[in-house]
C-alpha atoms as a PDB file:
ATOM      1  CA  UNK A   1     -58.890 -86.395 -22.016  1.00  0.00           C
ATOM      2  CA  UNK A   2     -60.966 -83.994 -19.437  1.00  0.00           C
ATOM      3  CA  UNK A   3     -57.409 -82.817 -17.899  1.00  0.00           C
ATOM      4  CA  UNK A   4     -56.130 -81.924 -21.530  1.00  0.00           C
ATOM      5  CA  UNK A   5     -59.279 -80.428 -22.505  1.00  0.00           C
ATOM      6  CA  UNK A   6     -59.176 -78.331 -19.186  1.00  0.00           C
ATOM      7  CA  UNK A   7     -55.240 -77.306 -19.569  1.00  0.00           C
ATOM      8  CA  UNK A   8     -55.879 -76.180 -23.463  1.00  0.00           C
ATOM      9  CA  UNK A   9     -58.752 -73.727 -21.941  1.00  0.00           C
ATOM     10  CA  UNK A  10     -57.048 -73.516 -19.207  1.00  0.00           C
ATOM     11  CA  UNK A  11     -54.006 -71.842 -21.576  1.00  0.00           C
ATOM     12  CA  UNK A  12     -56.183 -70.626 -23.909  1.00  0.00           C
ATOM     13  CA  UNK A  13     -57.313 -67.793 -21.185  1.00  0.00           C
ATOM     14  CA  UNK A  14     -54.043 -67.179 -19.791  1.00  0.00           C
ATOM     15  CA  UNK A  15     -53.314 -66.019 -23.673  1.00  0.00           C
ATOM     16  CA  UNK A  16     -56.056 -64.039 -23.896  1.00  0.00           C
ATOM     17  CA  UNK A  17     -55.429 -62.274 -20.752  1.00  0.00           C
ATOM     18  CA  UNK A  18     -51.447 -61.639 -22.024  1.00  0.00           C
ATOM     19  CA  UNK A  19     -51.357 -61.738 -25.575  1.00  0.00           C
ATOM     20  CA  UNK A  20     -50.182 -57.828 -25.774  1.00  0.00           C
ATOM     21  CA  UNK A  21     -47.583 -58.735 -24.115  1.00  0.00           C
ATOM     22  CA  UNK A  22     -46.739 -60.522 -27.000  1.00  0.00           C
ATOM     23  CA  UNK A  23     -47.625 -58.409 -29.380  1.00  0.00           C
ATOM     24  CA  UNK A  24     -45.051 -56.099 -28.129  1.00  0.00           C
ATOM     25  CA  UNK A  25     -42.318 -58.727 -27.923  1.00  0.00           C
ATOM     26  CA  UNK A  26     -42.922 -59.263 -31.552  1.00  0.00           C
ATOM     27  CA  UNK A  27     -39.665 -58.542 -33.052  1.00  0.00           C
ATOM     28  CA  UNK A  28     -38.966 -61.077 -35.620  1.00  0.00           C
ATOM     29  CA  UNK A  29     -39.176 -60.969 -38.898  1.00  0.00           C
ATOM     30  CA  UNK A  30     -40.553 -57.608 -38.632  1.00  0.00           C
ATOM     31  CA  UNK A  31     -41.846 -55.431 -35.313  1.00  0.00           C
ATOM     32  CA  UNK A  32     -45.272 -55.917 -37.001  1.00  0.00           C
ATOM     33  CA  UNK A  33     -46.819 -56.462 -33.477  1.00  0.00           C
ATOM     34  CA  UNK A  34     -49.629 -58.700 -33.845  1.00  0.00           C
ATOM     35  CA  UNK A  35     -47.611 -62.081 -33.071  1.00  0.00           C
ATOM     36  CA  UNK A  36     -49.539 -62.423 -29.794  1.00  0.00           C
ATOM     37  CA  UNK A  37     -53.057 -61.463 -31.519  1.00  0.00           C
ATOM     38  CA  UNK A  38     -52.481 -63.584 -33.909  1.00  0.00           C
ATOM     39  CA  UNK A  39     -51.922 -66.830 -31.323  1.00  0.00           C
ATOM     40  CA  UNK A  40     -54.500 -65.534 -29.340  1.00  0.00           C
ATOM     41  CA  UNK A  41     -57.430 -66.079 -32.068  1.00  0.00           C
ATOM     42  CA  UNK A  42     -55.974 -69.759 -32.910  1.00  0.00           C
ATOM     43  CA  UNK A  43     -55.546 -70.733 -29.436  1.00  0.00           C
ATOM     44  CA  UNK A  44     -59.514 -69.581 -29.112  1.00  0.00           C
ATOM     45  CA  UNK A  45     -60.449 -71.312 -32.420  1.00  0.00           C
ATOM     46  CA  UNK A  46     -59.210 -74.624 -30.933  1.00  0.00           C
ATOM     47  CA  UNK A  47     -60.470 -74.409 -27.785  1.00  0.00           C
ATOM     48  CA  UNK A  48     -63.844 -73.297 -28.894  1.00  0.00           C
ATOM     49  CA  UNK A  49     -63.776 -77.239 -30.326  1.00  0.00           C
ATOM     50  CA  UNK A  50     -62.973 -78.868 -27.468  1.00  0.00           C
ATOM     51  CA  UNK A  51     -64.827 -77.264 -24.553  1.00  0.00           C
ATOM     52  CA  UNK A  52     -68.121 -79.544 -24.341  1.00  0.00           C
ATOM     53  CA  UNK A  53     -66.251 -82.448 -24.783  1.00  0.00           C
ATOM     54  CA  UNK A  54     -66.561 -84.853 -21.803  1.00  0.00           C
ATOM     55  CA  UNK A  55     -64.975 -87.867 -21.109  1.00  0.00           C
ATOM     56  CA  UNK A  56     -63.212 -88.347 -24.779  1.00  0.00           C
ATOM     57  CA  UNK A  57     -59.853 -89.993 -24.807  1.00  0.00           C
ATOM     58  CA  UNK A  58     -56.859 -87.857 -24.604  1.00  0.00           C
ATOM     59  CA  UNK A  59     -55.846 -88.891 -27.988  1.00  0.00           C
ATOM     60  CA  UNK A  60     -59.681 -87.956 -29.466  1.00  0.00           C
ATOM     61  CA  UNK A  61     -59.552 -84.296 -27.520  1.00  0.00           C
ATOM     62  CA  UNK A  62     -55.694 -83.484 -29.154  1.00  0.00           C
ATOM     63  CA  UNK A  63     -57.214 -84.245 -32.419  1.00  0.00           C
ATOM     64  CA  UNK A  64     -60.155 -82.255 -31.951  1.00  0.00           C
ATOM     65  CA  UNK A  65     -58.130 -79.769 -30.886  1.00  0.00           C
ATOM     66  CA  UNK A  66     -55.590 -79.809 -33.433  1.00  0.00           C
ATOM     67  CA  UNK A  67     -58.084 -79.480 -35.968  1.00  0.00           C
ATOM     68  CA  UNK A  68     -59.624 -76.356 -34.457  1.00  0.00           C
ATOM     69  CA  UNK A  69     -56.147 -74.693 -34.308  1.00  0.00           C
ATOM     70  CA  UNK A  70     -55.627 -75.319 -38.150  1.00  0.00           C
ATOM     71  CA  UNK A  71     -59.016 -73.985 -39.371  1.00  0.00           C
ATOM     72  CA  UNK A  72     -58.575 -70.813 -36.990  1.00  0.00           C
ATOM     73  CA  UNK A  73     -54.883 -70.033 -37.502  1.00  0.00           C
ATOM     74  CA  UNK A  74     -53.933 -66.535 -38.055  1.00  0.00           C
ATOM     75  CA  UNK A  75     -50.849 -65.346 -39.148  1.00  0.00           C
ATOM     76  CA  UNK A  76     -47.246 -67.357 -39.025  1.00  0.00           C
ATOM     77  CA  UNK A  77     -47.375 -67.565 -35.548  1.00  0.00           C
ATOM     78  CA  UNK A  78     -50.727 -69.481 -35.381  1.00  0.00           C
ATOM     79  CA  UNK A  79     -49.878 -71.614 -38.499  1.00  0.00           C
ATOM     80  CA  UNK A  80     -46.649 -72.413 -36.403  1.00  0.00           C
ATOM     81  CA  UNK A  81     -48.655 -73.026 -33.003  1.00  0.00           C
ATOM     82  CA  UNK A  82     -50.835 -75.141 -35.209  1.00  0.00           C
ATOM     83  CA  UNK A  83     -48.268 -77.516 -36.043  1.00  0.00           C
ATOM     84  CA  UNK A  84     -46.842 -77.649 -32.914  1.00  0.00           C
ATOM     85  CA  UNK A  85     -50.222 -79.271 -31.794  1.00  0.00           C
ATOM     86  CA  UNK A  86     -50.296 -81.251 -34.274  1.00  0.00           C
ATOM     87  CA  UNK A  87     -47.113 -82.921 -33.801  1.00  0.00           C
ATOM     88  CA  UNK A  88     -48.105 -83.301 -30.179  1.00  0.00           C
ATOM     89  CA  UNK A  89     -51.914 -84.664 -31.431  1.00  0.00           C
ATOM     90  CA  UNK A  90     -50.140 -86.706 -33.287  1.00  0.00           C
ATOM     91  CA  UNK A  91     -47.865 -88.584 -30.452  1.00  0.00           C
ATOM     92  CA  UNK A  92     -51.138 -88.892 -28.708  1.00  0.00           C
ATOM     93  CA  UNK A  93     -53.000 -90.383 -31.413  1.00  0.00           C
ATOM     94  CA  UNK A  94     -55.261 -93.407 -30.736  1.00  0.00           C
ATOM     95  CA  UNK A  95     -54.099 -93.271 -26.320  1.00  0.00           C
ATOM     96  CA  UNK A  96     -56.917 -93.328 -23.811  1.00  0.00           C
ATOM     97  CA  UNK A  97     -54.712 -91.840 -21.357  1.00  0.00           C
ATOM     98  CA  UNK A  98     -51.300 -91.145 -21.451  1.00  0.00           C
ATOM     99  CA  UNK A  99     -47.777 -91.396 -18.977  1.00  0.00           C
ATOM    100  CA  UNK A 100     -44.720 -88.556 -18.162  1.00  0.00           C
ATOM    101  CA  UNK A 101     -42.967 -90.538 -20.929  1.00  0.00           C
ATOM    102  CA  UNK A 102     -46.126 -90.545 -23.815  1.00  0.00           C
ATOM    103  CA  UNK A 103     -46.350 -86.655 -23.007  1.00  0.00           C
ATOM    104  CA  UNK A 104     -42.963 -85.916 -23.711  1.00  0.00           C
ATOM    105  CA  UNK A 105     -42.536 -87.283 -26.379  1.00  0.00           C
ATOM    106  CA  UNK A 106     -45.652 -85.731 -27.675  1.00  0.00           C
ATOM    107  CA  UNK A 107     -44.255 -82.554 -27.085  1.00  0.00           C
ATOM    108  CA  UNK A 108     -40.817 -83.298 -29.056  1.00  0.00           C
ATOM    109  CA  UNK A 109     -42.955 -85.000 -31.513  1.00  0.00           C
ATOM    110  CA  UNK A 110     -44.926 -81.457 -31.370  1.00  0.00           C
ATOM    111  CA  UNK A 111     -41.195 -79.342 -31.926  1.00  0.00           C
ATOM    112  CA  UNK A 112     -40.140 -81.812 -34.765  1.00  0.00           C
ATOM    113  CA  UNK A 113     -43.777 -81.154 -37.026  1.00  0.00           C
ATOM    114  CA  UNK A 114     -43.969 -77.810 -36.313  1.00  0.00           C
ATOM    115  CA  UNK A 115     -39.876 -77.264 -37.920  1.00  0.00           C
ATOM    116  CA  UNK A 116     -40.878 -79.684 -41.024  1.00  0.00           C
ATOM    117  CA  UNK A 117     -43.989 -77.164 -41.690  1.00  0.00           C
ATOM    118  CA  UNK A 118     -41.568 -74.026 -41.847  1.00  0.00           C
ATOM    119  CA  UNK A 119     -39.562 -73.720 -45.440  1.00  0.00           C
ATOM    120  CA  UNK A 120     -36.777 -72.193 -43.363  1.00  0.00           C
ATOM    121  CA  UNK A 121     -36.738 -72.224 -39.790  1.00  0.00           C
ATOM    122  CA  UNK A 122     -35.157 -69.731 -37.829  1.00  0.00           C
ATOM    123  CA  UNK A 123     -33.718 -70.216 -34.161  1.00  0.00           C
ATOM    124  CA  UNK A 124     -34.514 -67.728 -31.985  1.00  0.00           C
ATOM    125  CA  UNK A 125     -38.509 -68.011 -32.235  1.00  0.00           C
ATOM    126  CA  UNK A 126     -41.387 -70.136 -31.002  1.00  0.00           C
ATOM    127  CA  UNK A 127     -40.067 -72.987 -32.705  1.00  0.00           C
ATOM    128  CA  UNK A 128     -35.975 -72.796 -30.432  1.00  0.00           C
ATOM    129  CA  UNK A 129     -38.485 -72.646 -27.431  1.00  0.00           C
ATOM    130  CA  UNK A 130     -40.596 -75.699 -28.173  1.00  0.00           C
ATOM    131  CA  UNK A 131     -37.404 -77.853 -29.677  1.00  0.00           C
ATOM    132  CA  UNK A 132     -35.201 -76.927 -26.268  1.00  0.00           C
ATOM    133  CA  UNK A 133     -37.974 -77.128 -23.775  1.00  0.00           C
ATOM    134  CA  UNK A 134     -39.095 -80.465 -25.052  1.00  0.00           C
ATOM    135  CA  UNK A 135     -35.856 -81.904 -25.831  1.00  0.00           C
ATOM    136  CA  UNK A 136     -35.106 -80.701 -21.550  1.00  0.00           C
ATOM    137  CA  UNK A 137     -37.656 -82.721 -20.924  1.00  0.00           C
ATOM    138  CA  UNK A 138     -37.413 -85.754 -23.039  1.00  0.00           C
ATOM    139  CA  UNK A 139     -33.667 -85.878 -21.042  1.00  0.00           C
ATOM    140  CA  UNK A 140     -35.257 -85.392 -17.946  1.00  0.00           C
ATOM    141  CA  UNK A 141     -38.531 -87.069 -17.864  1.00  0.00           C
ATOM    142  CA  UNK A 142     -37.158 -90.023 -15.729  1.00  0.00           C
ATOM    143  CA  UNK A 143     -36.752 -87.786 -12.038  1.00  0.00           C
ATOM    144  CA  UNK A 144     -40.603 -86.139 -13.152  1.00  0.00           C
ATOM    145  CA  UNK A 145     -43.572 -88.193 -12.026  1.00  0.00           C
ATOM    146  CA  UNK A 146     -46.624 -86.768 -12.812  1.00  0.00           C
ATOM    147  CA  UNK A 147     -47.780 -84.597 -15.999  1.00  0.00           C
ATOM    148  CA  UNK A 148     -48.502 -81.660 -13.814  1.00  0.00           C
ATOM    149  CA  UNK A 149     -44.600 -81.313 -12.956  1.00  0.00           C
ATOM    150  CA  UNK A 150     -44.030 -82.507 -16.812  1.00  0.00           C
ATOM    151  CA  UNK A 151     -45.857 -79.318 -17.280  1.00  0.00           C
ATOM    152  CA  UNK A 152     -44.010 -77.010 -15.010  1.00  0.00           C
ATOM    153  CA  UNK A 153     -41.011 -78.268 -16.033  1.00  0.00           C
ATOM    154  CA  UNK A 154     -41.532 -77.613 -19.580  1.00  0.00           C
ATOM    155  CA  UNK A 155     -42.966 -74.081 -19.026  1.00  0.00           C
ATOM    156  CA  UNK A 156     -39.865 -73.454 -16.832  1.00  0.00           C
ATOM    157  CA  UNK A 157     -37.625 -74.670 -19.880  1.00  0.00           C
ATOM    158  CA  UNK A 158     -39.410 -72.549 -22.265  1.00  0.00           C
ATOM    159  CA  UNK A 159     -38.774 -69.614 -20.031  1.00  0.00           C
ATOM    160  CA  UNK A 160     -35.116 -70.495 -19.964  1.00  0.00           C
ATOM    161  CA  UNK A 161     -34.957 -70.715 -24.052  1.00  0.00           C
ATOM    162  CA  UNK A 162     -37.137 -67.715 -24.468  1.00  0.00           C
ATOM    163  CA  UNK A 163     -34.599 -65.675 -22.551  1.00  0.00           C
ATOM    164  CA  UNK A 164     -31.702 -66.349 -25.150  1.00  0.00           C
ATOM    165  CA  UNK A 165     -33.900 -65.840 -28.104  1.00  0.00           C
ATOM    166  CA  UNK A 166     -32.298 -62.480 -28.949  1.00  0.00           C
ATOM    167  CA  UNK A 167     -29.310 -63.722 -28.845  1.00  0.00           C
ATOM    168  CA  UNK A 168     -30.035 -65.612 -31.681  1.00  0.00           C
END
């Protein structure tokens, strides 16, 4: 629980320090530019719950978490990055710790809540990079032996999906 709580503030700064990048990547469904604001203000909303938590279970701080994301969302994109937590709260739910194999499937668990949430998905957003990066490392989860290579190898799957995005 204290190494989840520490990635989610962990990624919750990284956001903050990037999101205008994202705001001017924001092309879909309209240039409105605020996509990365937007994600930015959830991603703070849920960390703000979980960063005095000590020594909860992983499956208690993804909860608390998830629940911080929902009240705070902004926009579609943090309604969407909402969900995705969820999901993954969700795969977590009731584990003191988890495994390579509990954390992926977390995350696909994650792709496949956050897709049910949308009345019409459309590939080529946030939700093709969670569904492809997860489902790379669902496939692959058997040569990966700790979650901090789970991890990489998930954010260097995302990276791959993100870059065909417009192509879609």
């Amino acid at each position: 629980g204290d190494l989840l709580r520490q990635m989610i503030i962990a990624g919750s700064n990284h956001l903050f320090n990037h999101y205008p990048k994202i705001d001017a990547l924001n092309v879909f469904p309209v240039p409105d530019g605020d996509t990365g604001t937007n994600m930015n203000l959830t991603m703070t909303s849920g960390s703000k719950e979980v960063m005095n938590i000590r020594n909860a279970k992983i499956g208690e701080v993804a909860r608390i978490f998830s629940r911080g994301l929902l009240m705070g969302a902004r926009g579609n994109s943090g309604v969407i990055l909402s969900q995705i937590f969820r999901g993954f709260a969700q795969g977590l739910e009731g584990k003191d710790e988890v495994d390579v194999f509990d954390f992926a499937e977390a995350w696909a668990n994650g792709a496949k809540v956050a897709y049910k949430a949308v009345m019409k998905p459309v590939e080529g957003t946030i939700l093709t990079v969670i569904r492809e990066s997860s489902e790379a490392l669902r496939q692959n989860i058997e040569n990966i032996n700790s979650i901090n290579k789970a991890m990489d190898y998930l954010l260097e799957q995302a990276n791959i999906s993100l870059k065909h995005t417009p192509e879609l």
